[in-house]
Structures are given as structure tokens and as C-alpha cells.
N, C-alpha and C. Protein backbone atom coordinates (compact mmCIF):
# COMPACT_ATOMS: atom_id res chain seq x y z
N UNK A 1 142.04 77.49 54.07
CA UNK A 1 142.88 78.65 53.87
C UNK A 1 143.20 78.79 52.40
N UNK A 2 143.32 79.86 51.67
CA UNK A 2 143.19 80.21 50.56
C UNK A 2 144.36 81.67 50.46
N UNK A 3 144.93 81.27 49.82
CA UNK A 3 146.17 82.24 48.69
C UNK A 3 145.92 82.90 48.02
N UNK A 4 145.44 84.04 47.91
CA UNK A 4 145.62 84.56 46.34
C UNK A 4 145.95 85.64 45.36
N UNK A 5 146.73 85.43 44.53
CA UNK A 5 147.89 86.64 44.34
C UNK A 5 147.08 86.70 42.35
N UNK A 6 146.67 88.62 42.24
CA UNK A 6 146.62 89.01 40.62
C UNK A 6 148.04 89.31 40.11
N UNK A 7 147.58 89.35 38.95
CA UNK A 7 148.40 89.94 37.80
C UNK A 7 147.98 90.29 37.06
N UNK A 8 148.90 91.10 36.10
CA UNK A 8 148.24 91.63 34.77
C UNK A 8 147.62 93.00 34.71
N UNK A 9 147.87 93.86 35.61
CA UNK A 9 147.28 95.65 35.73
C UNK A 9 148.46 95.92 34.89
N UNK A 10 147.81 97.39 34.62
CA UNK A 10 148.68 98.30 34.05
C UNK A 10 148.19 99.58 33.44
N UNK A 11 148.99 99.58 32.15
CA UNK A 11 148.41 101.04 32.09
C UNK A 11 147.85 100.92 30.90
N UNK A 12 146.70 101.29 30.29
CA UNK A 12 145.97 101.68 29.11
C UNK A 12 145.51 101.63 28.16
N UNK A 13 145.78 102.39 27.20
CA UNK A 13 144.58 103.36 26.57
C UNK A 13 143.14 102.97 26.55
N UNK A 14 142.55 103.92 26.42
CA UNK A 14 140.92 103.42 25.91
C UNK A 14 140.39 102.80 25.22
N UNK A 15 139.59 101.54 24.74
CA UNK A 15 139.77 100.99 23.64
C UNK A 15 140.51 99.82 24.05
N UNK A 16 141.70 99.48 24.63
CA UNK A 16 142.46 99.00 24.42
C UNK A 16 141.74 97.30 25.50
N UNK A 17 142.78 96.79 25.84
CA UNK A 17 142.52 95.45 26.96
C UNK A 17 143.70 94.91 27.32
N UNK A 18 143.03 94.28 28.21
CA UNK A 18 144.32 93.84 29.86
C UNK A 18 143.47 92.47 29.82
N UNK A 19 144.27 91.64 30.44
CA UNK A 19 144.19 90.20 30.89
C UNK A 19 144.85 90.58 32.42
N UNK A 20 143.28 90.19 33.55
CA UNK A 20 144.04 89.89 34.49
C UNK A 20 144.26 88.61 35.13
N UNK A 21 144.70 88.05 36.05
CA UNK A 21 145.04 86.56 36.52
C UNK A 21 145.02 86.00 37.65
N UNK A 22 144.13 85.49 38.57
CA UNK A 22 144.32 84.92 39.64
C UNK A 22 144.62 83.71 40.04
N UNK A 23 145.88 83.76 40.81
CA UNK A 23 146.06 82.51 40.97
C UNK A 23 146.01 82.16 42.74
N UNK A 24 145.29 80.80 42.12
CA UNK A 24 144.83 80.51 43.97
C UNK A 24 145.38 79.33 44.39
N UNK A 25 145.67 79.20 45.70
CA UNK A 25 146.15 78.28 46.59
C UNK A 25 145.97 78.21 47.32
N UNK A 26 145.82 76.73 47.98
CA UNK A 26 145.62 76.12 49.00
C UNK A 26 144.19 75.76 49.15
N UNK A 27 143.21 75.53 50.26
CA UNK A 27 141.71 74.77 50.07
C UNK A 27 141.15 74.61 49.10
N UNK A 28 140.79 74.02 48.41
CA UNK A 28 139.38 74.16 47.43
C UNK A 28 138.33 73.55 47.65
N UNK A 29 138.36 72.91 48.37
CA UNK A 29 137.14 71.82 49.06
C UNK A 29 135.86 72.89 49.33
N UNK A 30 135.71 74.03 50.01
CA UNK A 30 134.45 74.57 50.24
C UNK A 30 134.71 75.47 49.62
N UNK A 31 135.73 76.12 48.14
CA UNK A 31 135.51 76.88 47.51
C UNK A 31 133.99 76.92 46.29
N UNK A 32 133.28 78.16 46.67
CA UNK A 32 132.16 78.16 46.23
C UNK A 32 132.11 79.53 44.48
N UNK A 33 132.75 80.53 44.89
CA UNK A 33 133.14 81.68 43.97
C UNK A 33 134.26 81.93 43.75
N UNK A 34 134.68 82.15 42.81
CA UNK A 34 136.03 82.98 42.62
C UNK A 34 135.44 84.18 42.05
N UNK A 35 136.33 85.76 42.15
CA UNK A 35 135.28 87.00 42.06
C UNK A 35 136.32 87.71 41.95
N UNK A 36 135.55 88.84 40.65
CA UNK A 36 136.58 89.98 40.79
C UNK A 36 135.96 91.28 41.15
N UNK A 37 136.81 92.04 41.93
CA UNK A 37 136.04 93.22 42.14
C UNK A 37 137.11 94.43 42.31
N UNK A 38 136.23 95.62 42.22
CA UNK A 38 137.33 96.78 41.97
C UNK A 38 137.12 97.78 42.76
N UNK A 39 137.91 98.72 43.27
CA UNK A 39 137.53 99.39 44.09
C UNK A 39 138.43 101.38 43.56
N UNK A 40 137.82 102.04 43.44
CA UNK A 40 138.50 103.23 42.62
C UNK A 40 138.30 103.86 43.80
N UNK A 41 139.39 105.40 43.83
CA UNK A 41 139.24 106.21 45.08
C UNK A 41 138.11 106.85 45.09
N UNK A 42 137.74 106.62 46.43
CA UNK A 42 136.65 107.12 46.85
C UNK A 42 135.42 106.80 46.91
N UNK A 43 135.26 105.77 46.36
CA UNK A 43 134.36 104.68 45.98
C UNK A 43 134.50 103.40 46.80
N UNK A 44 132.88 102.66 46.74
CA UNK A 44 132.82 101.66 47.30
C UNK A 44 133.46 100.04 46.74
N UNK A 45 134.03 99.14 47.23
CA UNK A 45 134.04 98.02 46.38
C UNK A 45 133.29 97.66 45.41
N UNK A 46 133.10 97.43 44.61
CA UNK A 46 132.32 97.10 43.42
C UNK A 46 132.67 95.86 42.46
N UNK A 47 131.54 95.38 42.24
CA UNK A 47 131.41 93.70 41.68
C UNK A 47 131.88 93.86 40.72
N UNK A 48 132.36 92.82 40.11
CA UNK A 48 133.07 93.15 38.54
C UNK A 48 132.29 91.52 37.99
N UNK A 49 133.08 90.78 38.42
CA UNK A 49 132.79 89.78 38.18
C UNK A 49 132.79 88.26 38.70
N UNK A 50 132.27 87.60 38.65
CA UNK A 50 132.91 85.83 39.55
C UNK A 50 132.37 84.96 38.48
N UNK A 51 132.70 83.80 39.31
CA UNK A 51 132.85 82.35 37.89
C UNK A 51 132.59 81.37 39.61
N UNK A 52 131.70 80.33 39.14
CA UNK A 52 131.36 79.60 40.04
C UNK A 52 132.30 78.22 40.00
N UNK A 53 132.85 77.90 41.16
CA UNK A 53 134.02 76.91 41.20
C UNK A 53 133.79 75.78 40.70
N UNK A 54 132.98 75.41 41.29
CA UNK A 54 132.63 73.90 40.56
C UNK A 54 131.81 73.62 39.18
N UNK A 55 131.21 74.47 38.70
CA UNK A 55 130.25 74.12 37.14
C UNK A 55 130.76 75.60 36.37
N UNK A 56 131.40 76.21 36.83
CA UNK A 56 132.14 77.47 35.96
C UNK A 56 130.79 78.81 35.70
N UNK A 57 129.87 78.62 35.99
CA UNK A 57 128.75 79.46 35.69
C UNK A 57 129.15 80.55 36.25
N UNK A 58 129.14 81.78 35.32
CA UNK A 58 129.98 83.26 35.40
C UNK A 58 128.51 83.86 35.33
N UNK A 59 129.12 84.92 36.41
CA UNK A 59 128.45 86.60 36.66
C UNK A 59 129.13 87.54 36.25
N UNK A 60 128.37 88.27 35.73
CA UNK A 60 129.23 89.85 35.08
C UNK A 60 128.23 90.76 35.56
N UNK A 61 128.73 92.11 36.12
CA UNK A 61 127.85 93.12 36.21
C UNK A 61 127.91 93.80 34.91
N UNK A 62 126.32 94.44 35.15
CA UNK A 62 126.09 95.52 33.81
C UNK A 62 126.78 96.01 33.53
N UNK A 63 127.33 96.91 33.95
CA UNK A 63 128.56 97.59 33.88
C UNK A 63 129.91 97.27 32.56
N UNK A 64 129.95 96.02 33.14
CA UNK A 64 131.24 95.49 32.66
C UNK A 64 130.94 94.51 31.29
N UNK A 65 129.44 94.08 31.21
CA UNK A 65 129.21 93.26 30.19
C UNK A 65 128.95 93.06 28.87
N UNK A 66 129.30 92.12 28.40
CA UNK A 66 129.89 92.27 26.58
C UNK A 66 131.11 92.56 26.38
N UNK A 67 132.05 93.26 27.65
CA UNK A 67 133.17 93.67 27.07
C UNK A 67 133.97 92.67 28.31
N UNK A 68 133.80 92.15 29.51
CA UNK A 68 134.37 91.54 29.94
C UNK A 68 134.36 90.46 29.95
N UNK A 69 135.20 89.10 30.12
CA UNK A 69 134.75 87.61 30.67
C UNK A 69 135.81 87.43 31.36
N UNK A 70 135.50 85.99 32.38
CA UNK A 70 135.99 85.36 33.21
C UNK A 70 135.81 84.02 32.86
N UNK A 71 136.74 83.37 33.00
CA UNK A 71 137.17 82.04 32.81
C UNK A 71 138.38 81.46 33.86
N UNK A 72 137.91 80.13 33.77
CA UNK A 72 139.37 79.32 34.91
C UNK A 72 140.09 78.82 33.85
N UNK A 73 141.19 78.73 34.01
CA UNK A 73 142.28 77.65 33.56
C UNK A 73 142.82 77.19 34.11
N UNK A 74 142.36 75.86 34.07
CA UNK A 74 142.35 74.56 34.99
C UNK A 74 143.98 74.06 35.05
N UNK A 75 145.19 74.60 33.69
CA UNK A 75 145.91 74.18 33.29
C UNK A 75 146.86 74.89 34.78
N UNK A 76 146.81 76.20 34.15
CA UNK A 76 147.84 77.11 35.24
C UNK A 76 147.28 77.35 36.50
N UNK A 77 146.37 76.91 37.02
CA UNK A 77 145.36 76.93 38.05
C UNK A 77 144.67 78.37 38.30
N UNK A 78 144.23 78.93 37.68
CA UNK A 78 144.19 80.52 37.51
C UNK A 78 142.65 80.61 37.26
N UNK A 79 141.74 81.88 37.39
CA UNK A 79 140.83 82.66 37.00
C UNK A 79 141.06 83.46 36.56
N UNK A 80 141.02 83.78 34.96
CA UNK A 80 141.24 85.20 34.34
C UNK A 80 140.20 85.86 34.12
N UNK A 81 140.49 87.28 34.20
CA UNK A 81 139.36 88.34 33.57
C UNK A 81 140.41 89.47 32.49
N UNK A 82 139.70 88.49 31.55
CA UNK A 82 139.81 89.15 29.80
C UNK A 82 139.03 90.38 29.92
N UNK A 83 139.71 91.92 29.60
CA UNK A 83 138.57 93.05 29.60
C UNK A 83 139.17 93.44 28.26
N UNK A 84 137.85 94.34 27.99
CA UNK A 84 138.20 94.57 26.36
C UNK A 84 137.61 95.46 26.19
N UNK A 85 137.72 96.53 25.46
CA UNK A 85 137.17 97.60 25.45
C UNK A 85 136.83 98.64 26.36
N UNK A 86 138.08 98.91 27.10
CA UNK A 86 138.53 99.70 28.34
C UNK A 86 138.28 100.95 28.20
N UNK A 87 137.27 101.12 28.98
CA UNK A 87 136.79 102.57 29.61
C UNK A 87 137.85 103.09 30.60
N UNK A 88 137.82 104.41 30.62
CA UNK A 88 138.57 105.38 31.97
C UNK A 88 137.77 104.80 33.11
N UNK A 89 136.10 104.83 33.07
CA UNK A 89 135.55 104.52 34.12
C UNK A 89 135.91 103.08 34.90
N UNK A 90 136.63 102.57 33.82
CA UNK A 90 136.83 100.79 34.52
C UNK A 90 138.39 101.35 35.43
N UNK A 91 138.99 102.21 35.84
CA UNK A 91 139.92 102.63 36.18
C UNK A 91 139.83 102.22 37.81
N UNK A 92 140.47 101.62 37.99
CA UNK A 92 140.25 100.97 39.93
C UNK A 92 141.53 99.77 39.82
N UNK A 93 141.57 99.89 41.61
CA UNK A 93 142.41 98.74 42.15
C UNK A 93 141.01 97.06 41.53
N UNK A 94 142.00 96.24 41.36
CA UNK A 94 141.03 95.08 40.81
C UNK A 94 141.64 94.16 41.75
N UNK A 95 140.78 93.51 42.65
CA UNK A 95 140.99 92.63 43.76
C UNK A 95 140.23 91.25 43.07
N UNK A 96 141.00 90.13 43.22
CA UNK A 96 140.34 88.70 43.04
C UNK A 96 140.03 88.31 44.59
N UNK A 97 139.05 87.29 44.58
CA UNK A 97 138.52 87.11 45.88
C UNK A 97 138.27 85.85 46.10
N UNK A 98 137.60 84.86 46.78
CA UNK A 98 137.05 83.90 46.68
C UNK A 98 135.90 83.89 48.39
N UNK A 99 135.06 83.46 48.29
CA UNK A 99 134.05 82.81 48.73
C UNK A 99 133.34 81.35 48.81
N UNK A 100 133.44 81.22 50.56
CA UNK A 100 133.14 79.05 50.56
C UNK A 100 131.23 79.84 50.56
N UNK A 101 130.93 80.72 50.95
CA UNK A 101 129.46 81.02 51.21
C UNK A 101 128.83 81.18 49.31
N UNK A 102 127.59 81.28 49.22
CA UNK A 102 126.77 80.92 47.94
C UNK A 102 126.50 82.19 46.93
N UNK A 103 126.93 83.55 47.48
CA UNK A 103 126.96 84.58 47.20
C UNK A 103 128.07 85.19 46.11
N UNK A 104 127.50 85.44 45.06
CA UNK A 104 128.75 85.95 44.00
C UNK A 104 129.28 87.22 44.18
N UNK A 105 127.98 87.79 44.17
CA UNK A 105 128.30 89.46 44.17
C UNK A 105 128.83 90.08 45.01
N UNK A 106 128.70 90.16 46.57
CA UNK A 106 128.29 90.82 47.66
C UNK A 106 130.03 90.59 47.93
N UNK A 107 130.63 91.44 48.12
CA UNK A 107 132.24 91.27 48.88
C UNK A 107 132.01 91.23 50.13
N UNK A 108 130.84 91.65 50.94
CA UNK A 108 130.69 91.70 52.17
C UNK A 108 130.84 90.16 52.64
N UNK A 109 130.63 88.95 51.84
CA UNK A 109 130.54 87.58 51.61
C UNK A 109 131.66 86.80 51.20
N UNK A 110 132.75 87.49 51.23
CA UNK A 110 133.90 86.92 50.54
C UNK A 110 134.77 86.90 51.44
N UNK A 111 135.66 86.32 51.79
CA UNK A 111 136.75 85.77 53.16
C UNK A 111 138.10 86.05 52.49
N UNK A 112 138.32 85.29 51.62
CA UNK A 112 139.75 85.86 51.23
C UNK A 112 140.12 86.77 50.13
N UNK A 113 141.22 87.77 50.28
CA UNK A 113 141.02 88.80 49.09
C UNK A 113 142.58 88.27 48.61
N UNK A 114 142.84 89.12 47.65
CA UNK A 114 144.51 89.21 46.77
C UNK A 114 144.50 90.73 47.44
N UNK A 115 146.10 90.79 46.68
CA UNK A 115 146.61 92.16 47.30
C UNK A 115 145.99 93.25 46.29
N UNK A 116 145.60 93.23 45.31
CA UNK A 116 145.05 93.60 44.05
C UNK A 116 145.96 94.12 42.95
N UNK A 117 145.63 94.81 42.37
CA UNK A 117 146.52 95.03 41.18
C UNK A 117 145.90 96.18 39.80
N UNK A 118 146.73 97.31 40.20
CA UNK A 118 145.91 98.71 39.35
C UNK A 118 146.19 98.34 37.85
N UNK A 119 144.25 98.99 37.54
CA UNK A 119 144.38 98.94 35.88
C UNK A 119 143.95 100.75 35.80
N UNK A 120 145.05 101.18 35.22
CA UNK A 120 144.92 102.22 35.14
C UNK A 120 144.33 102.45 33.07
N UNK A 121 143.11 103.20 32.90
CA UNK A 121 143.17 103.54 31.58
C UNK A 121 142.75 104.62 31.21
N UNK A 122 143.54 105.24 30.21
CA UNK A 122 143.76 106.54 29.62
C UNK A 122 142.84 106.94 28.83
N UNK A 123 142.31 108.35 28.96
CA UNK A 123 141.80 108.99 27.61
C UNK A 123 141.97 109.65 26.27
């Protein structure tokens, strides 16, 4: 069983960047992904990003890459996603996730979600 609550949405400008934060609790034993993904109205869930639990090896979609990363900190027990250079188009609810199955991308593959947390950005 797995916990997990973001932080860090908000609001804006273009150009600008947000730090978001997941923090997880409870199992880690068959935790396989930690993952972020976003979902804007009207639109389908969409991959953003994950970081592999045990050797840290990160996925970024096209989309998002060069301007985003993901990292754990082992300290505060957290997965952050550093975004930088914020598009309107990056504008969506941002859900952290995790997955015990081998699959980064696919949310269809992911068991536990967060409540998420809006990054809203301006033009």
C-alpha cells in the first residue's frame, strides 16, 4: 500500500518554473516507478515523467525534455519534478504515481495515484 500526496502547483508565467514534490508512503519493497503525469481538460492522461526506484534511471517525454527533470531525495523521502521553462501548453492537473509493474510510461500500469496538484501557466 502506497501514499501519495504533491505539492508545489501554482500559478505561472511563461518562462518561468515550479518545483513539484512527491511524497510517498508506506510499501517500497515492490516499488518499481515513481511517475509524473498530467492530465489538462479534455485531454487524455499524459506521461510527463518517472525515475526508476531502485537505480534512479529517469524518463522524460519529448515534450517535456531539456526543460524538465526528476530526481528523488532520499533525505525528505520525496520525488521532485524541477520544470523550467514553462509553456501554457504544460498547463494540466500533475498527478505523481507509482508502479510495482516494469512500465514507466503507460498510467494504464500504475496502481497508486496522488490527489494531484494544478500548474497553471500564463501567457
Amino acid at each position: 500500500q502506497v501514499q501519495l500526496v504533491e505539492s508545489g502547483g501554482g500559478l505561472v508565467q511563461a518562462g518561468g518554473s515550479l518545483r513539484l514534490s512527491c511524497a510517498a508512503s508506506g510499501s517500497t519493497f515492490r516499488r518499481r516507478f515513481m511517475g509524473w503525469f498530467r492530465q489538462a481538460p479534455g485531454k487524455e492522461r499524459e506521461f510527463v515523467s518517472a525515475i526508476n526506484w531502485s537505480f534512479s534511471t529517469t524518463y522524460l517525454a519529448d515534450s517535456v525534455k531539456g526543460r524538465f527533470t526528476i530526481a528523488r531525495d532520499d533525505v525528505k523521502k520525496t520525488v521532485d519534478l524541477q520544470m523550467n521553462s514553462l509553456k501554457p501548453e504544460d498547463t494540466a492537473v500533475y498527478f505523481c504515481a507509482v508502479t510495482t509493474n516494469f512500465s514507466a510510461s503507460d498510467p494504464k500500469r500504475y496502481e497508486y495515484w496522488g490527489q494531484g496538484t494544478q500548474v497553471t501557466v500564463s501567457s
